[in-house]
C-alpha atoms as a PDB file:
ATOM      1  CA  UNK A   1     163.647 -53.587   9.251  1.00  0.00           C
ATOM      2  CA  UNK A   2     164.419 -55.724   6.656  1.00  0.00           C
ATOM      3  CA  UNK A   3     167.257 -54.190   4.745  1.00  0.00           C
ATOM      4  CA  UNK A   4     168.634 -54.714   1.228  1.00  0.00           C
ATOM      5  CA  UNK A   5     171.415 -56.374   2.060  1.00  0.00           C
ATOM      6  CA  UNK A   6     169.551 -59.042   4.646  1.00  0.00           C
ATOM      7  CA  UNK A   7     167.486 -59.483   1.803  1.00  0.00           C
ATOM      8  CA  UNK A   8     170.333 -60.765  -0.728  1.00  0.00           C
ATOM      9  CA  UNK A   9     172.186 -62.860   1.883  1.00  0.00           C
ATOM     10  CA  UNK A  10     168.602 -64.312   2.726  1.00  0.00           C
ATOM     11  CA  UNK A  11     167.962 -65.170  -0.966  1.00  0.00           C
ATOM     12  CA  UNK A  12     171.174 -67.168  -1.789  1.00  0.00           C
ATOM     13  CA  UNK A  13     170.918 -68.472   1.855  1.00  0.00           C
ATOM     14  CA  UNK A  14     167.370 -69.799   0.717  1.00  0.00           C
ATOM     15  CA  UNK A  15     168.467 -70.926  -3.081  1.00  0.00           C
ATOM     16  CA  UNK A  16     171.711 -72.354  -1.614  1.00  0.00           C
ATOM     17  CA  UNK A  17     169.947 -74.182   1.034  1.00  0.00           C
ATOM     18  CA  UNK A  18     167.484 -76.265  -2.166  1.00  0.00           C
ATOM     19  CA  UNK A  19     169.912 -76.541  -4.268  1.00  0.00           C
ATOM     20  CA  UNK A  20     173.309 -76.380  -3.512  1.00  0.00           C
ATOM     21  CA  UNK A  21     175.245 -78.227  -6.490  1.00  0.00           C
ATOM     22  CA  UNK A  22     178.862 -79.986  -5.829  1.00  0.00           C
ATOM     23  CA  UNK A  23     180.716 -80.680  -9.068  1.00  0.00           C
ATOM     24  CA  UNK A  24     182.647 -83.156  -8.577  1.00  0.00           C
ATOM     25  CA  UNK A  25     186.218 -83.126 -10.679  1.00  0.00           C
ATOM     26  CA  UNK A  26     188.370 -85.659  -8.811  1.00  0.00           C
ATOM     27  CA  UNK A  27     188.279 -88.045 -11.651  1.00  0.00           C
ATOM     28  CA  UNK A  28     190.893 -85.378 -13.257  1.00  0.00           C
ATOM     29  CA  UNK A  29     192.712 -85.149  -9.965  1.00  0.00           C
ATOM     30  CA  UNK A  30     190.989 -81.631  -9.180  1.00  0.00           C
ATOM     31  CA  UNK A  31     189.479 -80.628  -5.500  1.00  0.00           C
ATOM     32  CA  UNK A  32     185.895 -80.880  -5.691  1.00  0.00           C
ATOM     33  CA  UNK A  33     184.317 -76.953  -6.621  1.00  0.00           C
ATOM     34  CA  UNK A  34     181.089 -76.109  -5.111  1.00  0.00           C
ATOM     35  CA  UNK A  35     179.139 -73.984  -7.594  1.00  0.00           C
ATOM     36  CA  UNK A  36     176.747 -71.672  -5.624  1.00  0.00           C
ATOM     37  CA  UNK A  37     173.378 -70.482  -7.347  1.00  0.00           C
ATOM     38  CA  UNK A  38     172.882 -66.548  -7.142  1.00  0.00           C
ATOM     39  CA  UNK A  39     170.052 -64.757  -8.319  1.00  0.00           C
ATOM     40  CA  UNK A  40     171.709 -62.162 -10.608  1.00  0.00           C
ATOM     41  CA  UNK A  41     170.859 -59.109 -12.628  1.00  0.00           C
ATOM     42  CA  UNK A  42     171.641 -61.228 -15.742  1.00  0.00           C
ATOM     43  CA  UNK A  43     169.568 -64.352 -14.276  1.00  0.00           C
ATOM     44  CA  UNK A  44     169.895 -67.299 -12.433  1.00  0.00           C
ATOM     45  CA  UNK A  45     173.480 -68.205 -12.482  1.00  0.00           C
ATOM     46  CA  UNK A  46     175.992 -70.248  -9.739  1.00  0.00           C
ATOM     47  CA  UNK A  47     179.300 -69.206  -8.446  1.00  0.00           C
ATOM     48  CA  UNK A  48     182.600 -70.730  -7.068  1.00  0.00           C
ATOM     49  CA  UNK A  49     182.637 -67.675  -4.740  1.00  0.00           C
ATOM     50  CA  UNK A  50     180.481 -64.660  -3.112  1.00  0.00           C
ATOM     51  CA  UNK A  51     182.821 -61.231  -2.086  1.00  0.00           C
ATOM     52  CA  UNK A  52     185.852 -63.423  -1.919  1.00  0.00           C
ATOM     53  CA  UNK A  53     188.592 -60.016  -2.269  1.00  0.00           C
ATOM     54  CA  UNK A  54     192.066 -61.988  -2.076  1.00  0.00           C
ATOM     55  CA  UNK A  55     193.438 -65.917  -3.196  1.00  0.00           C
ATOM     56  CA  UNK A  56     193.055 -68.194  -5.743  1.00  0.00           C
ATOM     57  CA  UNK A  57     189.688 -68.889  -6.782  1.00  0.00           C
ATOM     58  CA  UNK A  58     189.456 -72.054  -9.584  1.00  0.00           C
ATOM     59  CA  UNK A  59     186.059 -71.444 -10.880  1.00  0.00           C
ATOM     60  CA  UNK A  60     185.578 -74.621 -13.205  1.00  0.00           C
ATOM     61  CA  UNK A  61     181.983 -75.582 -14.155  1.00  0.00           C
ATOM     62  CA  UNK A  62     180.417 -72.519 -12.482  1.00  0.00           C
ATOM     63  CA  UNK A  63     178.994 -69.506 -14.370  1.00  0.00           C
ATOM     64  CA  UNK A  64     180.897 -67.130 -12.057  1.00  0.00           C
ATOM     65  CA  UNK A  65     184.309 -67.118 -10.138  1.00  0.00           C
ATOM     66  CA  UNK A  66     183.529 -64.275  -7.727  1.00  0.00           C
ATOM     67  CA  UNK A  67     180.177 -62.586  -7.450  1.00  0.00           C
ATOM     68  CA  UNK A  68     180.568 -59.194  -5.705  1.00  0.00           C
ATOM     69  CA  UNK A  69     177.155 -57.522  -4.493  1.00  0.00           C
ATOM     70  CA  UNK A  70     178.404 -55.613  -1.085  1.00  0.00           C
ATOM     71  CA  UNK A  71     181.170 -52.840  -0.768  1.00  0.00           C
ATOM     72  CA  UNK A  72     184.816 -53.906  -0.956  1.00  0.00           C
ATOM     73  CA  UNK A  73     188.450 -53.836  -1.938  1.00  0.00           C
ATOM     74  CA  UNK A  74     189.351 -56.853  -4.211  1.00  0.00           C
ATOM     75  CA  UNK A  75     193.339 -57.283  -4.147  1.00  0.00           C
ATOM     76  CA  UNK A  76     195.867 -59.491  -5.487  1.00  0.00           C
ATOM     77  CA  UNK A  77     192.833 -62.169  -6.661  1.00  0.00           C
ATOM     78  CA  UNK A  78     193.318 -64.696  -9.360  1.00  0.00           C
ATOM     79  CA  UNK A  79     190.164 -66.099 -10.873  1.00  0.00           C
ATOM     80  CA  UNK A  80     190.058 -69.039 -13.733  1.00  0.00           C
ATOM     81  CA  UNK A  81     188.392 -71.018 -15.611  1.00  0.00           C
ATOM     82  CA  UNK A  82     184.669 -69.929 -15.218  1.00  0.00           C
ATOM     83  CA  UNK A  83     182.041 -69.739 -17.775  1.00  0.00           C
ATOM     84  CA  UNK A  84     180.471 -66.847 -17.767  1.00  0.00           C
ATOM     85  CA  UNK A  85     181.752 -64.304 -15.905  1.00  0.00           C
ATOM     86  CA  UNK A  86     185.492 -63.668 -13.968  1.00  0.00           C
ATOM     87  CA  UNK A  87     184.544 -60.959 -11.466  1.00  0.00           C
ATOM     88  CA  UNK A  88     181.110 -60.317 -11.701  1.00  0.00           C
ATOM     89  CA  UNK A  89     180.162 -56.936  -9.498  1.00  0.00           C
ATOM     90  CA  UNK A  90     176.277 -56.597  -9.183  1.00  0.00           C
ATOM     91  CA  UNK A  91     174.264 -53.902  -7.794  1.00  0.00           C
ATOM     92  CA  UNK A  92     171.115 -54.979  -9.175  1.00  0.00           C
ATOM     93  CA  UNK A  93     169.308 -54.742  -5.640  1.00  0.00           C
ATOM     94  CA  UNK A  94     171.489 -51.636  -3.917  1.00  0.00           C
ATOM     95  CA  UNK A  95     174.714 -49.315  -4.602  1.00  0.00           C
ATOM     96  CA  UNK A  96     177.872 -50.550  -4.447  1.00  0.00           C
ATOM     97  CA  UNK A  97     181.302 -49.472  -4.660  1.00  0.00           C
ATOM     98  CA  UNK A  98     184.293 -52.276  -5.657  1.00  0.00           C
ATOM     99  CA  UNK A  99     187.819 -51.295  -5.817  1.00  0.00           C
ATOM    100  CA  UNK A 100     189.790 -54.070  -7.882  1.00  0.00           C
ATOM    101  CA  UNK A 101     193.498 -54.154  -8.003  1.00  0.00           C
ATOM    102  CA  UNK A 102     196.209 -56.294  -8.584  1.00  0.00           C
ATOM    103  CA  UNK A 103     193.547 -59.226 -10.122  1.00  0.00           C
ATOM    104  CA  UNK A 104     194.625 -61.941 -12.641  1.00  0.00           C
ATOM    105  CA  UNK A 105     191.770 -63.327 -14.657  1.00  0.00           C
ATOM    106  CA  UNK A 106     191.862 -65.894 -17.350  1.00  0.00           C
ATOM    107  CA  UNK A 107     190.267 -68.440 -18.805  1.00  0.00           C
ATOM    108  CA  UNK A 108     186.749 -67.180 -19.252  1.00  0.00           C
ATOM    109  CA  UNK A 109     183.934 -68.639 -21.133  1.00  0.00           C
ATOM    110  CA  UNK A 110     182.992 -72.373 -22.620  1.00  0.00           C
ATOM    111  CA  UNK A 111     184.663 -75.070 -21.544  1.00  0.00           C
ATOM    112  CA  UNK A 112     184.878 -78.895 -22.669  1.00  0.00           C
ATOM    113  CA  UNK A 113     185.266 -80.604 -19.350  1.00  0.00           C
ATOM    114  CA  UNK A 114     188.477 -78.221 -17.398  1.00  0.00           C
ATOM    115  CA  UNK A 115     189.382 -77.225 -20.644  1.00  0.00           C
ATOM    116  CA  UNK A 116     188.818 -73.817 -22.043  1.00  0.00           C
ATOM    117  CA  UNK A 117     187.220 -74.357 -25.674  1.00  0.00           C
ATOM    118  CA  UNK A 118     185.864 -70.602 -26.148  1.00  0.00           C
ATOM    119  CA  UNK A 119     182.967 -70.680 -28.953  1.00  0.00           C
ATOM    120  CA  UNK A 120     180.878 -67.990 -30.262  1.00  0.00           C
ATOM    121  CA  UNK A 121     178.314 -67.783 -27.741  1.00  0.00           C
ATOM    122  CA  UNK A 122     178.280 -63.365 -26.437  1.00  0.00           C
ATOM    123  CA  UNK A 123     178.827 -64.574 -22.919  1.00  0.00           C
ATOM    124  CA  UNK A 124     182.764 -64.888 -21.522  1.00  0.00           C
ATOM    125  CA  UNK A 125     183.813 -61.873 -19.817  1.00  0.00           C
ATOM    126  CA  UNK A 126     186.832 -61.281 -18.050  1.00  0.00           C
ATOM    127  CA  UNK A 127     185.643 -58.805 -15.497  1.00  0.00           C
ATOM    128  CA  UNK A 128     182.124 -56.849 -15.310  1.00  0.00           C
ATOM    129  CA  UNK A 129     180.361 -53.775 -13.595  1.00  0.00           C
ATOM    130  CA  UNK A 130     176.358 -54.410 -14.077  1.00  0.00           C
ATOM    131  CA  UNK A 131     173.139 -53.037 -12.751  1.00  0.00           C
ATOM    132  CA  UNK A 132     170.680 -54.410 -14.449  1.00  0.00           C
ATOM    133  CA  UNK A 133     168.727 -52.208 -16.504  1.00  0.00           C
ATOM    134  CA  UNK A 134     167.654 -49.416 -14.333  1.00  0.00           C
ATOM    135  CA  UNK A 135     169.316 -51.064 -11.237  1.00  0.00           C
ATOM    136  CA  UNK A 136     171.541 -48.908  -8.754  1.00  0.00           C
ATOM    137  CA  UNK A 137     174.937 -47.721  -9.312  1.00  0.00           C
ATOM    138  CA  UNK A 138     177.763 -50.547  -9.498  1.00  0.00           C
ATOM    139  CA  UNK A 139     180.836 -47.919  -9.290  1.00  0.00           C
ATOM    140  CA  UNK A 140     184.517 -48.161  -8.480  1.00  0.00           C
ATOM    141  CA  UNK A 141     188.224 -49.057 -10.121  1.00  0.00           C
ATOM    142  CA  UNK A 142     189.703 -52.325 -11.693  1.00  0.00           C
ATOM    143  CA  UNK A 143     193.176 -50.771 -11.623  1.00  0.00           C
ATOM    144  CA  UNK A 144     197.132 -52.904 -12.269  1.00  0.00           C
ATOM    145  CA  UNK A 145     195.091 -56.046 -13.437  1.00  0.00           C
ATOM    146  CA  UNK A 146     195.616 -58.713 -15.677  1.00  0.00           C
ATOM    147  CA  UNK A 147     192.883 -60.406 -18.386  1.00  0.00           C
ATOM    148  CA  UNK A 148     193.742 -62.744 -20.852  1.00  0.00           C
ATOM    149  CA  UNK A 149     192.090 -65.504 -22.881  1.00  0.00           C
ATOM    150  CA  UNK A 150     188.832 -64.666 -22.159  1.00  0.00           C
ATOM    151  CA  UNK A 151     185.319 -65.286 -24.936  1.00  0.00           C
ATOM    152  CA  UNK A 152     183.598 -62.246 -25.667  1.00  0.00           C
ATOM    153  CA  UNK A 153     184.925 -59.648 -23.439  1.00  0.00           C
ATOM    154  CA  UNK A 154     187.879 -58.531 -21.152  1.00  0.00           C
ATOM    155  CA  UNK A 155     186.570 -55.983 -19.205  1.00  0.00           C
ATOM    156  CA  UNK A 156     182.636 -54.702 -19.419  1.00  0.00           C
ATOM    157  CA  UNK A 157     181.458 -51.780 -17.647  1.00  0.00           C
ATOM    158  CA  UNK A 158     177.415 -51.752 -18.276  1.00  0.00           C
ATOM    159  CA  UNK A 159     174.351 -49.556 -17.529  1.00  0.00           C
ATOM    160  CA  UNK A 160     174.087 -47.550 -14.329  1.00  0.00           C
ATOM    161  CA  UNK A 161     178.069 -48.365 -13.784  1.00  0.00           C
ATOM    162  CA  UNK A 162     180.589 -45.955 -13.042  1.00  0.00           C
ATOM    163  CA  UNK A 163     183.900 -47.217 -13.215  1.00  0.00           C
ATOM    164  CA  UNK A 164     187.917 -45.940 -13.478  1.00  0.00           C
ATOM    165  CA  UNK A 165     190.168 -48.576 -15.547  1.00  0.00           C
ATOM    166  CA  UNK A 166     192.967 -47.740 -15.529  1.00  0.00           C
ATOM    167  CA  UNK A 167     196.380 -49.464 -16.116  1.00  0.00           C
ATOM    168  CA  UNK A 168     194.937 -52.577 -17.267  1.00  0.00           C
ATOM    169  CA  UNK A 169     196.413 -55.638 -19.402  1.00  0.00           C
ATOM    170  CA  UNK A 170     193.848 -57.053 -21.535  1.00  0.00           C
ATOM    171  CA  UNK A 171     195.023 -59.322 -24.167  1.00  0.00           C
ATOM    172  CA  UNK A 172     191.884 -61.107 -26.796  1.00  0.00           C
ATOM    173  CA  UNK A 173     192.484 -64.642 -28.578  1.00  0.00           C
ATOM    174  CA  UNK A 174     194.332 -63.088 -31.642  1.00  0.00           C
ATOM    175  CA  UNK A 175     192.552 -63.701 -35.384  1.00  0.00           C
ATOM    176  CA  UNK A 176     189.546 -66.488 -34.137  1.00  0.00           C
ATOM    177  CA  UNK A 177     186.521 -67.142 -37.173  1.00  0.00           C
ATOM    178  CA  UNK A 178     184.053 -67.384 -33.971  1.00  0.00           C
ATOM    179  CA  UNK A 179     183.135 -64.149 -32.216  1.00  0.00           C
ATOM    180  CA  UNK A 180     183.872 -60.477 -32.190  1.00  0.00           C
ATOM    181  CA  UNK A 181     185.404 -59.840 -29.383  1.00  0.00           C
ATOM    182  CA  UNK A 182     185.902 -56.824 -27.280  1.00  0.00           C
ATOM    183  CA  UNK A 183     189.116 -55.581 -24.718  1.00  0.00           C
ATOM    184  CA  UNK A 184     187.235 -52.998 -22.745  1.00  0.00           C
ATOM    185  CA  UNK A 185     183.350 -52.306 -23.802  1.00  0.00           C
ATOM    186  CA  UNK A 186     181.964 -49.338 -21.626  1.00  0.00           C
ATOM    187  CA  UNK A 187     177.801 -49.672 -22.304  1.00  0.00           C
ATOM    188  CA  UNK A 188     174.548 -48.350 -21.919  1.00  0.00           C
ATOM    189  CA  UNK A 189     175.276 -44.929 -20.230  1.00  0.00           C
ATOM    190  CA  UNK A 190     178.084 -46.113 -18.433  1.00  0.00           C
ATOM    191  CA  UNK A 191     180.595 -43.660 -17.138  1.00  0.00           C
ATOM    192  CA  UNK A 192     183.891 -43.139 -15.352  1.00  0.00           C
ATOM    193  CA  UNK A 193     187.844 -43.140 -17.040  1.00  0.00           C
ATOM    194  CA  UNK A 194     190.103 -45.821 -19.282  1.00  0.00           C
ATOM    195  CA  UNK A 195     193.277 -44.823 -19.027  1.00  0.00           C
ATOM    196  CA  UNK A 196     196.689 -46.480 -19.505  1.00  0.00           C
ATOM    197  CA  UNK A 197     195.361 -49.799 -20.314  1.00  0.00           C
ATOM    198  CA  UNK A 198     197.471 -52.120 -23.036  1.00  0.00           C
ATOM    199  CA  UNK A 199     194.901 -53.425 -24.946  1.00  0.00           C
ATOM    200  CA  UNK A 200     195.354 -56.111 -27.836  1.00  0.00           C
ATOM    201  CA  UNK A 201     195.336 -59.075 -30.097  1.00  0.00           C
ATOM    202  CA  UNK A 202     190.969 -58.513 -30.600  1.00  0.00           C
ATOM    203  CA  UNK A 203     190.494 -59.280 -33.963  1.00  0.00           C
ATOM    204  CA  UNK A 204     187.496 -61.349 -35.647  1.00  0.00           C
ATOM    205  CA  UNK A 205     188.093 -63.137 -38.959  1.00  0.00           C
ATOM    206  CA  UNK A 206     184.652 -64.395 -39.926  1.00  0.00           C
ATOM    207  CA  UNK A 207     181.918 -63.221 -42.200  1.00  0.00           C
ATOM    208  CA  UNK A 208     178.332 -62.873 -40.205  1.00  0.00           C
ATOM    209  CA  UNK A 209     176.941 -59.801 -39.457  1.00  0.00           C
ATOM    210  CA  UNK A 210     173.614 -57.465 -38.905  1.00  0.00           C
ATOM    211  CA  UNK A 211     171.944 -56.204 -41.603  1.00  0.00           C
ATOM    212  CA  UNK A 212     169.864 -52.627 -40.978  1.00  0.00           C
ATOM    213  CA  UNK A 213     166.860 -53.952 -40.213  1.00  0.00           C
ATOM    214  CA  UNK A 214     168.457 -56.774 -37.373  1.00  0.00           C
ATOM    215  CA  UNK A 215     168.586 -59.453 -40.224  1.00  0.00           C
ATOM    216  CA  UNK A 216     171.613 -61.807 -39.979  1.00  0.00           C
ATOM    217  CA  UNK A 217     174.077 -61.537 -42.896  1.00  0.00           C
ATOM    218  CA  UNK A 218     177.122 -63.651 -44.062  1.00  0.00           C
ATOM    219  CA  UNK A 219     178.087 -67.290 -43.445  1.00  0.00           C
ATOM    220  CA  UNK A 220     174.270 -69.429 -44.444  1.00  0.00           C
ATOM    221  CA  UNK A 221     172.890 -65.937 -45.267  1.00  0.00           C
ATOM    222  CA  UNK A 222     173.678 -63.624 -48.236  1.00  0.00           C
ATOM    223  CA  UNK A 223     176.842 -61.235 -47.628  1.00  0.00           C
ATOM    224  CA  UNK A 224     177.106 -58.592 -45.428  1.00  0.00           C
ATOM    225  CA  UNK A 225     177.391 -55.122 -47.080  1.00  0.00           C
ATOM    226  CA  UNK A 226     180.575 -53.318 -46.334  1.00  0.00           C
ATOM    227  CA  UNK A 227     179.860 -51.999 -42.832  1.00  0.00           C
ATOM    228  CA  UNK A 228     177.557 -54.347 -41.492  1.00  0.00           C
ATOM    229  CA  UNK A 229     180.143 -57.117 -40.709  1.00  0.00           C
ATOM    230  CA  UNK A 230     180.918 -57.691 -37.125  1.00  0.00           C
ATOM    231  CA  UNK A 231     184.280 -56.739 -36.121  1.00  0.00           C
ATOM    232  CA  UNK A 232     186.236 -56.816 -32.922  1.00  0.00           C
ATOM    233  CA  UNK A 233     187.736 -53.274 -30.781  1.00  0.00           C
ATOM    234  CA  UNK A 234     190.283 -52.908 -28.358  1.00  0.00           C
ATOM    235  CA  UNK A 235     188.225 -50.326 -26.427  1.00  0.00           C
ATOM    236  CA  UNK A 236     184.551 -49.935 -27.189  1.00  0.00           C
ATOM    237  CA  UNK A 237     181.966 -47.419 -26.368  1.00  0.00           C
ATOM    238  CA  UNK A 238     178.445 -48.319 -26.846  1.00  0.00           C
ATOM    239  CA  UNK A 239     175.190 -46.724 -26.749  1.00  0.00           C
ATOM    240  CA  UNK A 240     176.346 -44.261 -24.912  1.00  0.00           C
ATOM    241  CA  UNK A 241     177.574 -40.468 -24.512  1.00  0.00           C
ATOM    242  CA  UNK A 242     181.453 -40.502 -24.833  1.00  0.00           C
ATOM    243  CA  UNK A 243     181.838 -37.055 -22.841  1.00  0.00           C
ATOM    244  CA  UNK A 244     180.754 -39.037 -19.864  1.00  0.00           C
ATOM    245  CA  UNK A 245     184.202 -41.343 -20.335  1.00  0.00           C
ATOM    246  CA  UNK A 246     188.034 -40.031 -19.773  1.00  0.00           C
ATOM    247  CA  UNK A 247     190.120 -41.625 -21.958  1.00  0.00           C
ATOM    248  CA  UNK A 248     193.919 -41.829 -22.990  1.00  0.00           C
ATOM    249  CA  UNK A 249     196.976 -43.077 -23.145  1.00  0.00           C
ATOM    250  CA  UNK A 250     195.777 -46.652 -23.868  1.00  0.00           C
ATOM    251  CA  UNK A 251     197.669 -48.875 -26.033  1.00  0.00           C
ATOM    252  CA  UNK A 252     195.915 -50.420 -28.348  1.00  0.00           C
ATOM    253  CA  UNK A 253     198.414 -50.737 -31.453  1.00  0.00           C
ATOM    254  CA  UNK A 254     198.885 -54.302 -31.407  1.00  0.00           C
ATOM    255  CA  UNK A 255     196.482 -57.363 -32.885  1.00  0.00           C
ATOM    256  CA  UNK A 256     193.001 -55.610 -32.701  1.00  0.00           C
ATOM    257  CA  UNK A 257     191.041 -55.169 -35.500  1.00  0.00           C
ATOM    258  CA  UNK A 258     189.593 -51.794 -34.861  1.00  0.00           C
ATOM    259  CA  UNK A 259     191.848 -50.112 -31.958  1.00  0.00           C
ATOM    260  CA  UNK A 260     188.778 -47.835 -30.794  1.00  0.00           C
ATOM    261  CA  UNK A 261     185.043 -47.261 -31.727  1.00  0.00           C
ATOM    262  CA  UNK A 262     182.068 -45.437 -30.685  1.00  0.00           C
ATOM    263  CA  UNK A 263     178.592 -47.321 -31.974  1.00  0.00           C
ATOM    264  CA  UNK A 264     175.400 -45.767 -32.006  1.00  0.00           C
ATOM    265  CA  UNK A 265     173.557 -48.726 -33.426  1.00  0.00           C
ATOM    266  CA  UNK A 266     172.478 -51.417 -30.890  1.00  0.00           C
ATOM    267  CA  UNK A 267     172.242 -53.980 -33.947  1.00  0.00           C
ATOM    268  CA  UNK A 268     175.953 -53.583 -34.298  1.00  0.00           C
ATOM    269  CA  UNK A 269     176.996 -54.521 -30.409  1.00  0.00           C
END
């Protein structure tokens, strides 16, 4: 039979096979990377690695440093410089469980040539747990890690994810006029624990915003009302139940904007 899993190594055998993309750096005096396309559960993206669990992996010009679909324990892994996503784990075709510890990520999101130049596009995250909507469960631990300087998002656990985070260093850009961003965002009936994490310096300066009826506000448009301006959390919870998440102990005193928030309103993610 034909399982799942033959099934995914088939497909990026068959995508890498047609179009297989070297990006060539050596003219900065950088090893060549090798940007693999992947069919994901957020699209077609490419990635430096697939289930790579220990090393160095220097991600730049591909969407993804390390794209996790099969069961493993990730340990001791540094990822940089990609532009989407760190550690992207996927179940979007069959369950997995992915046990991250000991990880340093950085760097994560637009880049002008090997330099990071984050902007405000809602893409840039450190490390994520995703299913797809209404995929099968991505579940496990990101546990003694380190994120820093990442776009939109340190850590995302999203749909049909159930995750434990715990003792975690996440540290945003400090003030930036560009994007809201977000330490650790749990989303769309996720689940698990956050606990112990130091969480800071997420904290959005600018003006734009949603208006109630998913109009944009602020910056070319007229002024947000108090309460529909975007703003930045150290942990986030987000269209979803918050008895299905442990939490506490986190420190989130320093540099974020709002230290915790629960948001009902998918206009305001």
């Amino acid at each position: 039979m034909f399982s799942d899993k033959n099934f995914r190594i088939a497909k990026v055998l068959v995508i890498l096979a047609a179009s297989l993309t070297l990006v060539a750096t050596a003219e900065l005096g950088n090893a060549a990377v090798f940007c693999i396309p992947v069919v994901t559960s957020r699209g077609v993206l490419n990635t430096a690695a697939i289930d790579q669990s220990t090393g160095t992996i220097d991600a730049t010009s591909c969407d993804i440093g390390d794209y996790i679909t099969t069961n493993t324990s990730v340990s001791a892994l540094t990822v940089h410089d990609a532009n989407q996503y760190g550690i992207f784990v996927d179940s979007g075709l069959s369950s997995i469980t992915v046990s991250i510890t000991g990880a340093t990520v950085y760097n994560i999101g637009a880049h002008t040539g090997p330099t990071f130049t984050p902007n405000g596009v809602q893409t840039g995250i450190g490390i994520i747990y995703d299913s797809g909507a209404g995929g099968p469960m991505a579940q496990g631990s990101i546990t003694s890690s380190s994120v820093t300087a990442y776009q939109k998002g340190g850590i995302e656990v999203n749909r049909n994810s159930n995750v434990t985070t715990t003792d975690n260093t996440v540290t945003g850009l400090g003030p930036v006029p560009f994007i809201a961003q977000n330490g650790i965002e749990y989303a769309r009936d996720a689940a698990g624990v956050i606990r112990g994490n130091t969480v800071s310096d997420n904290f959005y300066t600018g003006e734009t915003g949603l208006l109630a009826d998913g109009s944009p506000c602020g910056g070319a448009f007229p002024a947000c009302p108090p309460g529909r301006q975007y703003v930045s959390c150290g942990i986030l919870l987000v269209l979803i139940d918050p008895n299905n998440i442990q939490r506490g102990q986190n420190d989130v005193s320093n540099g974020n904007q709002r230290n915790y928030a629960v948001v009902t309103d998918s206009s305001l993610d």
